[in-house]
C-alpha atoms as a PDB file:
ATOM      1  CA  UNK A   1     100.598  -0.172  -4.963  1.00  0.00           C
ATOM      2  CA  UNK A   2     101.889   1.460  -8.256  1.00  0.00           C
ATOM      3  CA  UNK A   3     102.121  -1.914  -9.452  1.00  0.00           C
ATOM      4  CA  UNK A   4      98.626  -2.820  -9.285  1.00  0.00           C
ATOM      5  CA  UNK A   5      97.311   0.567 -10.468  1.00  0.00           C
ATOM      6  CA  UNK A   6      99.627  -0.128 -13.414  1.00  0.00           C
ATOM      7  CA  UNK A   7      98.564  -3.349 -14.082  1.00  0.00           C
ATOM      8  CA  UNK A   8      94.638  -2.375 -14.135  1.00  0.00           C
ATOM      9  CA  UNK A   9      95.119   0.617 -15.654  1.00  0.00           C
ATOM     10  CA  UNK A  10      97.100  -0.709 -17.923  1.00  0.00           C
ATOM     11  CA  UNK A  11      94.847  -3.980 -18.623  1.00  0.00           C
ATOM     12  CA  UNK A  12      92.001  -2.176 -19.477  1.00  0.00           C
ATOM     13  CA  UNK A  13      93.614   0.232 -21.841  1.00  0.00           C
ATOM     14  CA  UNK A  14      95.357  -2.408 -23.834  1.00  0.00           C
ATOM     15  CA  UNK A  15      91.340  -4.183 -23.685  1.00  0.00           C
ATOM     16  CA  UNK A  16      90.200  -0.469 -25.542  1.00  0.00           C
ATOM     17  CA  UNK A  17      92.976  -0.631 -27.905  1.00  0.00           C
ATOM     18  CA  UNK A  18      92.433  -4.287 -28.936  1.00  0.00           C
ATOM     19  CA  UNK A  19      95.838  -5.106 -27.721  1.00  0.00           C
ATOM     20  CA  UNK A  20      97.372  -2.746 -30.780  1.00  0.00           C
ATOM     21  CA  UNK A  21     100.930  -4.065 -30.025  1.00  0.00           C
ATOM     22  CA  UNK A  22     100.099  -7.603 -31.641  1.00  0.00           C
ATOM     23  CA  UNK A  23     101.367  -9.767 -28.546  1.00  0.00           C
ATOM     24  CA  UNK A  24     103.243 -12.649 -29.383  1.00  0.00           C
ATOM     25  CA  UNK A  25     101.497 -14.819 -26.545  1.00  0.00           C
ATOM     26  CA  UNK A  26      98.387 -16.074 -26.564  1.00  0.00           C
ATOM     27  CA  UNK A  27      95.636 -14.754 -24.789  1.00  0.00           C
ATOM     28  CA  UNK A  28      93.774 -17.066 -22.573  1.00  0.00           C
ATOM     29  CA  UNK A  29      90.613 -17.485 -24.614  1.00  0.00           C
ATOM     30  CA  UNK A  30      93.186 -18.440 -28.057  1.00  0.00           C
ATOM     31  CA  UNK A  31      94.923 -21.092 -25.789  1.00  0.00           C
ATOM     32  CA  UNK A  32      93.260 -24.859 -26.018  1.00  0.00           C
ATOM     33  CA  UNK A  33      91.698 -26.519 -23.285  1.00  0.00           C
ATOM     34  CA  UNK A  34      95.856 -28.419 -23.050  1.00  0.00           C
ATOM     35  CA  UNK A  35      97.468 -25.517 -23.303  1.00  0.00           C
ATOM     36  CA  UNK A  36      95.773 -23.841 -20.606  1.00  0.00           C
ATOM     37  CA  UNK A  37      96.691 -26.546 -18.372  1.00  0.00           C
ATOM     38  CA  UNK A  38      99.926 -27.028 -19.204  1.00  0.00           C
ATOM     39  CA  UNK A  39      99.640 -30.353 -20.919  1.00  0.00           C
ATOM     40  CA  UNK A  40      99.886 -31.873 -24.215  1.00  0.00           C
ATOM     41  CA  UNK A  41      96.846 -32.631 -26.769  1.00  0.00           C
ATOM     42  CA  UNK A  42      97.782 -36.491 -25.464  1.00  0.00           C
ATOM     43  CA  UNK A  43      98.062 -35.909 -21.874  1.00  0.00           C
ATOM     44  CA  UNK A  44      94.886 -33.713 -21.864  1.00  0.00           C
ATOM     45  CA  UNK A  45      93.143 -36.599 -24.035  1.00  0.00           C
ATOM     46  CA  UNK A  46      94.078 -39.119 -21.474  1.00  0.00           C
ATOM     47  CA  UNK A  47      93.328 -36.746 -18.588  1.00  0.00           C
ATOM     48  CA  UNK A  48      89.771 -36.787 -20.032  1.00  0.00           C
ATOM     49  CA  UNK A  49      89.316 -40.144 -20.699  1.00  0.00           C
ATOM     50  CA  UNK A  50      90.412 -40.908 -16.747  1.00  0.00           C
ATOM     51  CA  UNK A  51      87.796 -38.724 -15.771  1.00  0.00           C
ATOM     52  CA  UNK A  52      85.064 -40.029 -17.704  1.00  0.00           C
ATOM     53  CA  UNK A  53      86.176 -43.900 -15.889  1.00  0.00           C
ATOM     54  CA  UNK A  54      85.884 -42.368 -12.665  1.00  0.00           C
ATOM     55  CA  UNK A  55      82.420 -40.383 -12.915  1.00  0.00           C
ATOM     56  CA  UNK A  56      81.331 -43.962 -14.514  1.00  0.00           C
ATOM     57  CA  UNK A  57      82.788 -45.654 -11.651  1.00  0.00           C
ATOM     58  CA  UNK A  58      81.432 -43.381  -8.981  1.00  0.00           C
ATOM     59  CA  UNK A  59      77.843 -43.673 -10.189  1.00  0.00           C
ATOM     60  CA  UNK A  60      77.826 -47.572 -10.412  1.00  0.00           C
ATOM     61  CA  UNK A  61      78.617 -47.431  -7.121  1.00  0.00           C
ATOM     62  CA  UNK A  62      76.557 -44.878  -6.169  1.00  0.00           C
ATOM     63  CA  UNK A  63      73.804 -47.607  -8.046  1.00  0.00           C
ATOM     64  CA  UNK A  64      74.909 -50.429  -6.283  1.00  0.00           C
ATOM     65  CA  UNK A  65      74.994 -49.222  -3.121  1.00  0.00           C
ATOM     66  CA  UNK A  66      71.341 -47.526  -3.062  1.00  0.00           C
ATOM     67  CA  UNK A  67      69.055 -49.552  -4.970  1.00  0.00           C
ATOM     68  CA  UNK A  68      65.426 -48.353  -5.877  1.00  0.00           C
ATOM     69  CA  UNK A  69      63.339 -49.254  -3.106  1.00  0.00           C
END
């Protein structure tokens, strides 16, 4: 309990001081779309690309199988 009363108490007040103690991580919003999932720029390029192949490939099926009447 003391715990999370810290931690929101404590969230918020470093959100009113800006964060004054400079953090040496990086906040979520400064992190790139790979960082924040744990991958490299490559992987996360890659990652992308296979998703792309497989919306393309679910909607030409999607076509295929239910042609305009």
């Amino acid at each position: 309990m003391a715990f999370m009363v810290k931690s929101m108490v404590g969230g918020q007040l470093k959100n009113l001081t800006g964060g004054l103690g400079g953090g040496e991580e990086k906040g979520e919003a400064e992190k790139s779309p790979a960082e924040a999932q744990g991958m490299t720029k490559e992987e996360y390029e890659e990652y992308q690309k296979q998703l792309v192949e497989e919306k393309y490939t679910l909607l030409y099926i999607l076509i295929r199988d239910f042609p305009e009447e």
